[in-house]
N, C-alpha and C. Protein backbone atom coordinates (compact mmCIF):
# COMPACT_ATOMS: atom_id res chain seq x y z
N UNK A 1 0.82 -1.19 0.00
CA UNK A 1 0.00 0.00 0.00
C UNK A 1 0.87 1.26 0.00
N UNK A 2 1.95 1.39 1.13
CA UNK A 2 3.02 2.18 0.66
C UNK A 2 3.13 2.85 -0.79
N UNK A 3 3.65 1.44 -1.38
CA UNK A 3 4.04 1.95 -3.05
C UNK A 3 3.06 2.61 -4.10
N UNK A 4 1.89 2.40 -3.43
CA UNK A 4 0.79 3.04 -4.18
C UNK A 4 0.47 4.24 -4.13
N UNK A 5 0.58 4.24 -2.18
CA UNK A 5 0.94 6.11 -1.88
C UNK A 5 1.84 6.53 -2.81
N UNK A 6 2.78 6.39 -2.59
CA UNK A 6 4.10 7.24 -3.50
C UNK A 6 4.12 7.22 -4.32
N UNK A 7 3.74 6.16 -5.47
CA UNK A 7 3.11 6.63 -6.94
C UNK A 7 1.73 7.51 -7.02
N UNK A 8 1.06 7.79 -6.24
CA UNK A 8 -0.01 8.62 -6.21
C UNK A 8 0.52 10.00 -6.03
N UNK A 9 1.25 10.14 -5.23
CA UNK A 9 2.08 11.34 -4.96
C UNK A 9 3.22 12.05 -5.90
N UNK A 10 3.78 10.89 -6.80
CA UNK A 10 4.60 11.07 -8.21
C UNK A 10 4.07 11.80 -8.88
N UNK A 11 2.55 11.01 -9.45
CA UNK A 11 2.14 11.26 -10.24
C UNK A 11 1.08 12.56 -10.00
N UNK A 12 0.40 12.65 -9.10
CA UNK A 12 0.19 13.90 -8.79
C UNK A 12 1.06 15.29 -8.98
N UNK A 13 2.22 14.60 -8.44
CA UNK A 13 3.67 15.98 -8.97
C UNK A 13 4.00 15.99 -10.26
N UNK A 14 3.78 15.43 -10.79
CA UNK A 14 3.60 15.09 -12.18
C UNK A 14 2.51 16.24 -12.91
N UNK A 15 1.27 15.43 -12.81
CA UNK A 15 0.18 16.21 -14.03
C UNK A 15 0.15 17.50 -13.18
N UNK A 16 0.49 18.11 -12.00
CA UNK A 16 0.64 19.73 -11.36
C UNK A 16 1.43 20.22 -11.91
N UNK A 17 2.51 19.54 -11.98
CA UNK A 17 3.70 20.53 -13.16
C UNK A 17 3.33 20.91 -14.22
N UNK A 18 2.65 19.72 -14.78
CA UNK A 18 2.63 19.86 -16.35
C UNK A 18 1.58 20.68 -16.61
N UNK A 19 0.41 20.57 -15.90
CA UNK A 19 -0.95 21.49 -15.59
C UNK A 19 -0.36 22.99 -15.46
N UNK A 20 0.17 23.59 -14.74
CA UNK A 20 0.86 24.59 -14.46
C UNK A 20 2.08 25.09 -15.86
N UNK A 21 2.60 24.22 -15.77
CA UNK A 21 3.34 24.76 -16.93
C UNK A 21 3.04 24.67 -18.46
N UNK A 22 1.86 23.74 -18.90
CA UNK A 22 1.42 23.40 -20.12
C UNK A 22 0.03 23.72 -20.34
N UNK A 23 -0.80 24.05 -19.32
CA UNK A 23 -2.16 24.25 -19.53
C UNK A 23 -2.49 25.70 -18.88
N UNK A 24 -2.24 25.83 -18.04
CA UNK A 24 -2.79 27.31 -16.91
C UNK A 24 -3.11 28.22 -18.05
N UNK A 25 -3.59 29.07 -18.29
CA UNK A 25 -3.18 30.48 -19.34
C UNK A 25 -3.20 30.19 -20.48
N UNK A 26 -3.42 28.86 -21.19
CA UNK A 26 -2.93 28.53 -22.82
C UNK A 26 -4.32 29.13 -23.48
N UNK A 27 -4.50 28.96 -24.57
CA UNK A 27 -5.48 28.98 -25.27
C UNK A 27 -6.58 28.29 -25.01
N UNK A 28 -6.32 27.03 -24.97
CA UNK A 28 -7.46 26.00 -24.20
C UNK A 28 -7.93 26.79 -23.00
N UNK A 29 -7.07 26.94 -21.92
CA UNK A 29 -7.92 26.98 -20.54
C UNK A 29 -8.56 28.39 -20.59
N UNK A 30 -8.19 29.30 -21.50
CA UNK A 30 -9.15 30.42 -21.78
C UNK A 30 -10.41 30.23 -22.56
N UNK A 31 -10.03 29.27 -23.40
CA UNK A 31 -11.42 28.63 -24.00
C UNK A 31 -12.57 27.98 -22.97
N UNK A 32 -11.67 27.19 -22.55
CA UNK A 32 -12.79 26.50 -21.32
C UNK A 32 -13.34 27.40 -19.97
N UNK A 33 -12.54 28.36 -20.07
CA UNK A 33 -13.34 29.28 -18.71
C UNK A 33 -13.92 29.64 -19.50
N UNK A 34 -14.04 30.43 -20.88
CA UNK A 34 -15.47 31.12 -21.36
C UNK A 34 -16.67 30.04 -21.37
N UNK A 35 -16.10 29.14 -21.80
CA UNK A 35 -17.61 28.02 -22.43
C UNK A 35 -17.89 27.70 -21.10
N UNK A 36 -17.69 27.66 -19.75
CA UNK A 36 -17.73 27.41 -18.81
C UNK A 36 -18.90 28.63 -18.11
N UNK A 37 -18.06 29.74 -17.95
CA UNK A 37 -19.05 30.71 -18.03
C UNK A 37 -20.09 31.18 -18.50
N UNK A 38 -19.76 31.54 -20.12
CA UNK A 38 -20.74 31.62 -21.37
C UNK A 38 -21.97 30.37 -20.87
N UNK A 39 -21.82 28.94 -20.71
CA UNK A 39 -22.83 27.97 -20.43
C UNK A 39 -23.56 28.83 -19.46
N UNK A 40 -23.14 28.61 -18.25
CA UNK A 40 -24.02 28.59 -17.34
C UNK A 40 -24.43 29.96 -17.05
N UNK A 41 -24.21 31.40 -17.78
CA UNK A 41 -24.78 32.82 -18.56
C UNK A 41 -26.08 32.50 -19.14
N UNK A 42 -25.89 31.49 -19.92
CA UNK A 42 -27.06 31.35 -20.99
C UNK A 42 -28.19 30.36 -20.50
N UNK A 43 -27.09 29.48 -19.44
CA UNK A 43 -28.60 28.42 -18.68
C UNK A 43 -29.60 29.87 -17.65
N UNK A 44 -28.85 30.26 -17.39
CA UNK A 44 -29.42 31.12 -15.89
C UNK A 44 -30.86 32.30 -16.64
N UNK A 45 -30.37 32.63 -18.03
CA UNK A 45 -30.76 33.44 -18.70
C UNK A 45 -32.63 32.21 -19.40
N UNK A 46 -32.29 31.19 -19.56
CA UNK A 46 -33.01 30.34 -20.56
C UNK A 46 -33.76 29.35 -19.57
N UNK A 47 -33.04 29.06 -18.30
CA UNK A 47 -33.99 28.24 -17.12
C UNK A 47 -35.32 28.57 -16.24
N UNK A 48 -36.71 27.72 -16.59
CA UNK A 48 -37.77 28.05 -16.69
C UNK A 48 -37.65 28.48 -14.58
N UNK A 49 -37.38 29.37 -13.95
CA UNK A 49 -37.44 30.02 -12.68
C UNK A 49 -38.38 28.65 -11.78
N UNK A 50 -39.65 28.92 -12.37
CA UNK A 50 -40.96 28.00 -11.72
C UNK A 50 -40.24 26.77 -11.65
N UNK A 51 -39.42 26.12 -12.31
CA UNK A 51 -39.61 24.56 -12.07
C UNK A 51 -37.86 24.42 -12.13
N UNK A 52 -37.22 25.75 -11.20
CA UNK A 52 -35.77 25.34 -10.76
C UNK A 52 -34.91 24.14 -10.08
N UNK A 53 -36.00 23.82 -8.97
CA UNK A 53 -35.52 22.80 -8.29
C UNK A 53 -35.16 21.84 -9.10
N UNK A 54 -36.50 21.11 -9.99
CA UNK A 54 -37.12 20.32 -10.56
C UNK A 54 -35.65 20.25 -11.78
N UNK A 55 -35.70 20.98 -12.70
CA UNK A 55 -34.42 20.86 -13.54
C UNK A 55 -33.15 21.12 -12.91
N UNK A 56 -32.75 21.56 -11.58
CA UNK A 56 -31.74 21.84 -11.23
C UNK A 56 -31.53 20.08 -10.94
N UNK A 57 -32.55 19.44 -10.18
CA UNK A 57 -32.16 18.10 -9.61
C UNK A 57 -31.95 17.36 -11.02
N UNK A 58 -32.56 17.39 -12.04
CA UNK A 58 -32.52 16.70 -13.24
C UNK A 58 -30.77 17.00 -13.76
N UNK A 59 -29.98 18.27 -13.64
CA UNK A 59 -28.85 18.39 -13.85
C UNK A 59 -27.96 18.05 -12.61
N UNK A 60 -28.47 17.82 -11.57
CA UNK A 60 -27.62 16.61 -9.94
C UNK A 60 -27.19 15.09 -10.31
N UNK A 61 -28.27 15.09 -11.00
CA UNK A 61 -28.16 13.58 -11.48
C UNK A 61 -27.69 13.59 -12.55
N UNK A 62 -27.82 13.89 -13.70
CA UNK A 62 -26.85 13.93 -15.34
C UNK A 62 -25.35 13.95 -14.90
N UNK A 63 -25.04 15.34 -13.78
CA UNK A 63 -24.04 15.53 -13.36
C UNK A 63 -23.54 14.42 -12.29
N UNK A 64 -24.08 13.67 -11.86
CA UNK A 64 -23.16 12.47 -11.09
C UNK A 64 -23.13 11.16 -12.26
N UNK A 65 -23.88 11.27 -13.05
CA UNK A 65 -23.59 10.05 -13.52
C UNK A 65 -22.60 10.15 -14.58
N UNK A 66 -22.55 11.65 -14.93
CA UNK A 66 -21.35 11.74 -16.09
C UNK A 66 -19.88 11.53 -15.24
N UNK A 67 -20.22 12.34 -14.23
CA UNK A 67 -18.68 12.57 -13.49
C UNK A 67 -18.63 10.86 -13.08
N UNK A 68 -19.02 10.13 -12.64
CA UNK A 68 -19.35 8.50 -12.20
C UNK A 68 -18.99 8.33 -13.50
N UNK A 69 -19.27 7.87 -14.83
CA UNK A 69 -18.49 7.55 -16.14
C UNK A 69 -17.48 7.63 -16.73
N UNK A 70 -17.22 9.05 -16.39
CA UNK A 70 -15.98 9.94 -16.78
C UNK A 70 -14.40 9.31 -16.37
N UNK A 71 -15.23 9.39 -14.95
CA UNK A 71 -14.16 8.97 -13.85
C UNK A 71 -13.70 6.98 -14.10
N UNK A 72 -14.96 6.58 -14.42
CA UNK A 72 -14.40 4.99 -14.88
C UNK A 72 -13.59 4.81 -15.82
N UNK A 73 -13.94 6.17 -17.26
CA UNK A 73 -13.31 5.98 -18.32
C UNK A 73 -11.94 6.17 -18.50
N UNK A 74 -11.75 7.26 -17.29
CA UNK A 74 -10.20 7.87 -17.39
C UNK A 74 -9.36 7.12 -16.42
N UNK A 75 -9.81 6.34 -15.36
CA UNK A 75 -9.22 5.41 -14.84
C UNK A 75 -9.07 4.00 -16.04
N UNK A 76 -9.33 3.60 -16.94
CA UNK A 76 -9.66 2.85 -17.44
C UNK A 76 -8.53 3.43 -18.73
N UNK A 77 -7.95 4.24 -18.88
CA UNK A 77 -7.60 4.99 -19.81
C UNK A 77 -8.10 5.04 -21.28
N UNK A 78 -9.56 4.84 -21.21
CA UNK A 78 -10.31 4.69 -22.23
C UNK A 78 -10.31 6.68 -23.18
N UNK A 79 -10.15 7.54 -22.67
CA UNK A 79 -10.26 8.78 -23.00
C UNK A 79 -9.32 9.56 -21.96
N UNK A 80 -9.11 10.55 -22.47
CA UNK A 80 -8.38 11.74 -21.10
C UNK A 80 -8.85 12.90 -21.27
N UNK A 81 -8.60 14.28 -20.51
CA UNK A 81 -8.81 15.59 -21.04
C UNK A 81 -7.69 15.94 -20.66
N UNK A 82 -6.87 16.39 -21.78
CA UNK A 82 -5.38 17.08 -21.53
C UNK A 82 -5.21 18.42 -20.84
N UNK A 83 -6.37 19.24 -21.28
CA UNK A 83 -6.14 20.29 -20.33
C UNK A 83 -7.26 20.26 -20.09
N UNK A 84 -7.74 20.83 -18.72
CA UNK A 84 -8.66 20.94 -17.39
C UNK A 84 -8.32 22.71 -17.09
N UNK A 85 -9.35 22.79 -16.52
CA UNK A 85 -9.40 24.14 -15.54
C UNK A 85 -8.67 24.22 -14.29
N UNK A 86 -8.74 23.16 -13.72
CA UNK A 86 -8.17 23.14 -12.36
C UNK A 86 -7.20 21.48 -12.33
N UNK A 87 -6.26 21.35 -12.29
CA UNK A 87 -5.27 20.20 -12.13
C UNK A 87 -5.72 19.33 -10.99
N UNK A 88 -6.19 20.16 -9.43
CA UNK A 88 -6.32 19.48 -8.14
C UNK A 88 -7.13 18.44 -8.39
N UNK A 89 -8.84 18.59 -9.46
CA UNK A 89 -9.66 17.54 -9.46
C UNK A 89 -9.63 17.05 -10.54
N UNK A 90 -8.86 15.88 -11.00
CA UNK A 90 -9.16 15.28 -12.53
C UNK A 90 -10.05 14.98 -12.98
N UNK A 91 -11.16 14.35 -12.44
CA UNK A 91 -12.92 14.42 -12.63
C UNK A 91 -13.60 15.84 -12.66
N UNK A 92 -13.13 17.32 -12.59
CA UNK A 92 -14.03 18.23 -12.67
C UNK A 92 -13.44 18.93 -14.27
N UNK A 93 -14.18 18.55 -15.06
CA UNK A 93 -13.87 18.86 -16.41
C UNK A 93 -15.42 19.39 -16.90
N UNK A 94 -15.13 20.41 -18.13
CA UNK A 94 -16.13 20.84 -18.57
C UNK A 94 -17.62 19.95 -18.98
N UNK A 95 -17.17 19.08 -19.71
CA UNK A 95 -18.30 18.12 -20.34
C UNK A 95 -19.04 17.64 -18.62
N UNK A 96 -18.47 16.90 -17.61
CA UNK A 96 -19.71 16.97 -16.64
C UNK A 96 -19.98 17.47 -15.78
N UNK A 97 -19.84 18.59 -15.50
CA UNK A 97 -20.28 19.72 -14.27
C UNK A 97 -20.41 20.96 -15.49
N UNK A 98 -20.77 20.98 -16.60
CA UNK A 98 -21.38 22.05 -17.58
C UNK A 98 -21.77 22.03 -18.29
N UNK A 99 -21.31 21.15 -19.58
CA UNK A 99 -22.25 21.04 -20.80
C UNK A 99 -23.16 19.65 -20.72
N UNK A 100 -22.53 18.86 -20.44
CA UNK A 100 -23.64 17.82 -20.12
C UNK A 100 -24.95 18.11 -19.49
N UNK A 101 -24.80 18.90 -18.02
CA UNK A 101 -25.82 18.88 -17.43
C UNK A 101 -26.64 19.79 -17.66
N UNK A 102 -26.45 21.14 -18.44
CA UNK A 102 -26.68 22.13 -18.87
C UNK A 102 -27.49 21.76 -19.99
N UNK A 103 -27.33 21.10 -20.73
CA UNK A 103 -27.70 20.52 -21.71
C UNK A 103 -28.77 19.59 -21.70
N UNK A 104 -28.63 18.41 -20.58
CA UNK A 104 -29.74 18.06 -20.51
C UNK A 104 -30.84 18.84 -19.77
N UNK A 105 -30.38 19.95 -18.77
CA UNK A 105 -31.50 19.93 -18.25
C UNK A 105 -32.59 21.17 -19.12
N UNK A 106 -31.62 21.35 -20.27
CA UNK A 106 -32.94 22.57 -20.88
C UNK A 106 -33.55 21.24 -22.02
N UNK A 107 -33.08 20.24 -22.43
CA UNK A 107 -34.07 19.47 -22.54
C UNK A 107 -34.89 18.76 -22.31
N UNK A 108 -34.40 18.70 -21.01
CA UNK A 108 -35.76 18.33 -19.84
C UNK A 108 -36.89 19.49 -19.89
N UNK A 109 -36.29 20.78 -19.79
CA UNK A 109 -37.02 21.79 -19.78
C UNK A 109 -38.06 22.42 -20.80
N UNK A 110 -37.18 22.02 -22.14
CA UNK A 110 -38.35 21.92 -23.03
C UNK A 110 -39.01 21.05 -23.37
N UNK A 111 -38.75 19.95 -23.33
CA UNK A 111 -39.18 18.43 -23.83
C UNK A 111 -39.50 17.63 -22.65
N UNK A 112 -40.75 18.12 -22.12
CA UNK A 112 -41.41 17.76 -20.84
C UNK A 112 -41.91 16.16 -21.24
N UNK A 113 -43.01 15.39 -22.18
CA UNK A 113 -42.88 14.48 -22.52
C UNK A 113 -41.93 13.73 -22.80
N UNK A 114 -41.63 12.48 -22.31
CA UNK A 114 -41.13 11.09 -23.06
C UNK A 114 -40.64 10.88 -24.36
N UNK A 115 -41.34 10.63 -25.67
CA UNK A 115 -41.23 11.31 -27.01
C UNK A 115 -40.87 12.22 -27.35
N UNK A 116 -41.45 13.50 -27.27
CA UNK A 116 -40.32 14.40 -27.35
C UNK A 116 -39.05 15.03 -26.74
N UNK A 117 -38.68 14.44 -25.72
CA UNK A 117 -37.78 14.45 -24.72
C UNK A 117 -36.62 13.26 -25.51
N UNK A 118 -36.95 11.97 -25.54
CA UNK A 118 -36.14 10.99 -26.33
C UNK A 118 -35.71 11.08 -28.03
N UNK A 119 -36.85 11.82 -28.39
CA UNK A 119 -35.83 12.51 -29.38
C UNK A 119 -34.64 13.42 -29.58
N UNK A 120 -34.75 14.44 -28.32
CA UNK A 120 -34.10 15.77 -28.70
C UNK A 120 -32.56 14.43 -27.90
N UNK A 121 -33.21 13.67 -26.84
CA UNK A 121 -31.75 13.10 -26.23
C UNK A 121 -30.87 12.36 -27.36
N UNK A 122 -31.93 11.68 -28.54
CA UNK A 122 -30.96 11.24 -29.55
C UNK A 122 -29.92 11.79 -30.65
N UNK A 123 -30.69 13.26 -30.61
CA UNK A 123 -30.21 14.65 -31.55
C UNK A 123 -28.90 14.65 -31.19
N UNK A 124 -28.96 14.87 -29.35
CA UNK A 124 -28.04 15.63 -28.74
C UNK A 124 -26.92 14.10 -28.66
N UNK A 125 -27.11 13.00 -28.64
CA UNK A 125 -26.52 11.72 -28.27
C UNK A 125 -25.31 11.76 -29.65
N UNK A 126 -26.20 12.04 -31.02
CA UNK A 126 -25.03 12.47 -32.22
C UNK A 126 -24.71 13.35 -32.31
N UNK A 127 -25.34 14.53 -32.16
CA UNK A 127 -24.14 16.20 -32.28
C UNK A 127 -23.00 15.66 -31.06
N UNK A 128 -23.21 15.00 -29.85
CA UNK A 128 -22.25 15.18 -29.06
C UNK A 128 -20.94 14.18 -29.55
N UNK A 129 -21.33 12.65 -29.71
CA UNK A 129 -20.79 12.20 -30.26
C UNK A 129 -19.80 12.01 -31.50
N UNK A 130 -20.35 13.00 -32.57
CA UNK A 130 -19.97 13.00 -34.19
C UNK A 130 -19.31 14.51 -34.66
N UNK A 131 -20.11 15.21 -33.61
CA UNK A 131 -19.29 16.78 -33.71
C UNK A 131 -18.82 17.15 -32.54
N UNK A 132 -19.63 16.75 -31.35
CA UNK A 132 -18.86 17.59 -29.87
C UNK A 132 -17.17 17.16 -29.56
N UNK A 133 -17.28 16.22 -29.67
CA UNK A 133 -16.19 15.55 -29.25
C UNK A 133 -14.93 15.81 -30.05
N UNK A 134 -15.49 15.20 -31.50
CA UNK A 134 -14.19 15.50 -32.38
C UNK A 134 -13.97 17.36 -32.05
N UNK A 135 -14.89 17.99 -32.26
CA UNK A 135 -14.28 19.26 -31.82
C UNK A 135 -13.57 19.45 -30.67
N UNK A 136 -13.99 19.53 -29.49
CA UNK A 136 -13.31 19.12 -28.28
C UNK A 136 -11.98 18.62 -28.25
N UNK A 137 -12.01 17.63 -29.35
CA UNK A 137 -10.46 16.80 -29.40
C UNK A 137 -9.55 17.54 -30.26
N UNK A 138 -10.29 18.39 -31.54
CA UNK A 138 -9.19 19.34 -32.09
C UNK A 138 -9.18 20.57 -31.48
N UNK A 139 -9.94 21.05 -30.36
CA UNK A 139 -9.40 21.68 -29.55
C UNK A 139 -8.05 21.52 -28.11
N UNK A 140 -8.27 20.38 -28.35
CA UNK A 140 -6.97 19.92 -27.21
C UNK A 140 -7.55 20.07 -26.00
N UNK A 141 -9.23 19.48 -25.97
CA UNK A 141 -9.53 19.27 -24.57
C UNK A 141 -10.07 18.06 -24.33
N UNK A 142 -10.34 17.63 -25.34
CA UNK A 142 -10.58 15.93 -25.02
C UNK A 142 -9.51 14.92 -26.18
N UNK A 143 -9.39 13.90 -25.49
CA UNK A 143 -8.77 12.85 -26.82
C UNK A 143 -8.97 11.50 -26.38
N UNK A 144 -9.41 11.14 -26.94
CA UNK A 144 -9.69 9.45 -27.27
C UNK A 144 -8.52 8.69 -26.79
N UNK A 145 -8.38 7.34 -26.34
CA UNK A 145 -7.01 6.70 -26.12
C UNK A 145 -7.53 5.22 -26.71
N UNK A 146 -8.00 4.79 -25.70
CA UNK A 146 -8.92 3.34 -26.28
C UNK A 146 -10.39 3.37 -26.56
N UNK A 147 -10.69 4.35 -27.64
CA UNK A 147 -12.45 5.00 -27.77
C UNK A 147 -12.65 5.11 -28.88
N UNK A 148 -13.24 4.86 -29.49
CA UNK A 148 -14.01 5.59 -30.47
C UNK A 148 -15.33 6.43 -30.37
N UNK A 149 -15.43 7.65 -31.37
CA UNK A 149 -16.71 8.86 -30.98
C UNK A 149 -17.92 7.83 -30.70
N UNK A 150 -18.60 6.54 -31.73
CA UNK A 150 -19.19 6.04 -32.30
C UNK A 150 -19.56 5.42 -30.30
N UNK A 151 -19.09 4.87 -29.72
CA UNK A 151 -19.16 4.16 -28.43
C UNK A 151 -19.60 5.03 -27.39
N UNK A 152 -19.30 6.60 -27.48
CA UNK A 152 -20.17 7.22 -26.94
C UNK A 152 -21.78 7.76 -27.20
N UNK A 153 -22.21 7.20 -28.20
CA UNK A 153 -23.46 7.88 -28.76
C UNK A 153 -24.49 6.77 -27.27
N UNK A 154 -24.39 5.87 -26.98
CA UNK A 154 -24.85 4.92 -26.26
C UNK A 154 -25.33 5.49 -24.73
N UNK A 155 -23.99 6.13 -24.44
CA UNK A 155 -23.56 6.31 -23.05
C UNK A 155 -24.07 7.85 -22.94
N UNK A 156 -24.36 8.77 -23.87
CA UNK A 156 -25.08 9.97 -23.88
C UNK A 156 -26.62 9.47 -24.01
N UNK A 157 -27.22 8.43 -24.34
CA UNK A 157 -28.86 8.00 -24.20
C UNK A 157 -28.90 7.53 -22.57
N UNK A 158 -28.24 6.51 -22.15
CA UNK A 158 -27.98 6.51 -20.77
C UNK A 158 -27.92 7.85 -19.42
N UNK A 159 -27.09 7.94 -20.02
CA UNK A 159 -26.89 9.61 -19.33
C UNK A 159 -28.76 10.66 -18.82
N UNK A 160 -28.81 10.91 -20.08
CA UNK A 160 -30.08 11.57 -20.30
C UNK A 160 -31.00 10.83 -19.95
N UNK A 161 -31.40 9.24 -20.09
CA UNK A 161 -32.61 8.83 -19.80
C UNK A 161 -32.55 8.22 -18.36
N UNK A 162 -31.28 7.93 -17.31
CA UNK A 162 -31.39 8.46 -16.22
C UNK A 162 -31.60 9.11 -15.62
N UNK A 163 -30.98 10.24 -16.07
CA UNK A 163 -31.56 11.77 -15.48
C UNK A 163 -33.29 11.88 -15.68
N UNK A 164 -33.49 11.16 -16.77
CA UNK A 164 -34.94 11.69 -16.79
C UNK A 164 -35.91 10.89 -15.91
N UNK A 165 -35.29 9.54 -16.02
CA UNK A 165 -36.74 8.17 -14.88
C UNK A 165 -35.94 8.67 -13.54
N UNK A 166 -34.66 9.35 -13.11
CA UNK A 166 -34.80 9.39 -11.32
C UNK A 166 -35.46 10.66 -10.78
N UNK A 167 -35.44 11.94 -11.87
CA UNK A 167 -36.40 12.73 -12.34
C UNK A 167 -37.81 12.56 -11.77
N UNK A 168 -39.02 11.77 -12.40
CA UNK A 168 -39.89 11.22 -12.80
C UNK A 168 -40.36 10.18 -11.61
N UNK A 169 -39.45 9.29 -11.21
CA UNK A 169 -39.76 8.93 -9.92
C UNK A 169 -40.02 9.63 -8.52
N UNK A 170 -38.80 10.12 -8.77
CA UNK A 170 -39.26 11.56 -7.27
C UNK A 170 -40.82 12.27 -7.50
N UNK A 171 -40.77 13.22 -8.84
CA UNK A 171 -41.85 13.67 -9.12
C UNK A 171 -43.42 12.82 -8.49
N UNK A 172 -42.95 11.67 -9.00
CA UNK A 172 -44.54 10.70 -8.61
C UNK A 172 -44.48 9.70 -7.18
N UNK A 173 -43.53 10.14 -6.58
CA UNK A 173 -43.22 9.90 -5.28
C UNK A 173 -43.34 11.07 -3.95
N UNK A 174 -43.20 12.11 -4.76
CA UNK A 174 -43.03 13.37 -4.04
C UNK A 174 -44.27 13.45 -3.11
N UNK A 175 -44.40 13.90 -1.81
CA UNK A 175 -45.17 14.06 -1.16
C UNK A 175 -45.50 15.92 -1.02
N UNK A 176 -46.85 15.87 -1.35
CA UNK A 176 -47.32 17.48 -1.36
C UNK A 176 -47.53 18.31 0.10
């Protein structure tokens, strides 16, 4: 257990250096604080007030289950994000504490039905997949290792249609 500490501690001194000296200030991490900002500008501006809780909890849950995925995938070294906002948390990356959840929850917000709700999640399952990503990746904030775009279209229907039945259960569980 020892040796595991101290490679945890390596490697921590590790991606802080490189975070600090390769990412802090670059182009990327100015990109990602705007889209970071800019997002949640435009959720605050576009989120229906009346039914805050209600979509805020719908983006609690998108947002644990992405960061819960994320976190399997990059332990798994299935994907990475080379540059991050902050080095300290390797799980707090843009895609799940912003655009993911941001995302689903204004389609929760507009797409109150089932049907039309499972459509817009399939829209959003290929723009994210076929354009988000590859963009993302020629931006130098996401990159594939053992992935293909095509394997995430799956795991973005998941995503969203969790968020929407733990959603939906509370709702019809909720006591008035």
């Amino acid at each position: 257990m020892e040796e595991i500490i101290e490679l945890r501690r390596e490697l921590f001194s590790i991606v802080y250096s490189n975070w600090k000296e390769n990412t802090l200030f670059t182009p990327q991490w100015w990109i990602l604080l705007i889209i970071v900002i800019g997002l949640w500008f435009i959720w605050w501006k576009l989120v229906d007030k009346s039914r805050l809780m209600e979509v805020c909890f719908l983006g609690t849950v998108v947002g644990i289950v992405s960061t819960l995925l994320n976190s399997i995938g990059i332990e798994l070294v299935l994907w990475g994000f080379p540059n991050q906002l902050f080095s300290l948390v390797k799980t707090f990356n843009l895609l799940d504490l912003t655009f993911i959840p941001i995302t689903y929850m204004l389609l929760y917000q507009y797409f109150t039905r089932w049907l039309p709700y499972s459509i817009a999640v399939i829209i959003f399952g290929l723009l994210g997949s076929f354009i988000g990503q590859p963009l993302f990746t020629m931006l130098g904030i996401y990159e594939t290792i053992n992935w293909e775009y095509v394997y995430s279209f799956p795991v973005y229907l998941l995503i969203g249609f969790v968020g929407k039945l733990v959603v939906s259960f509370a709702k019809k569980h909720q006591t008035r």
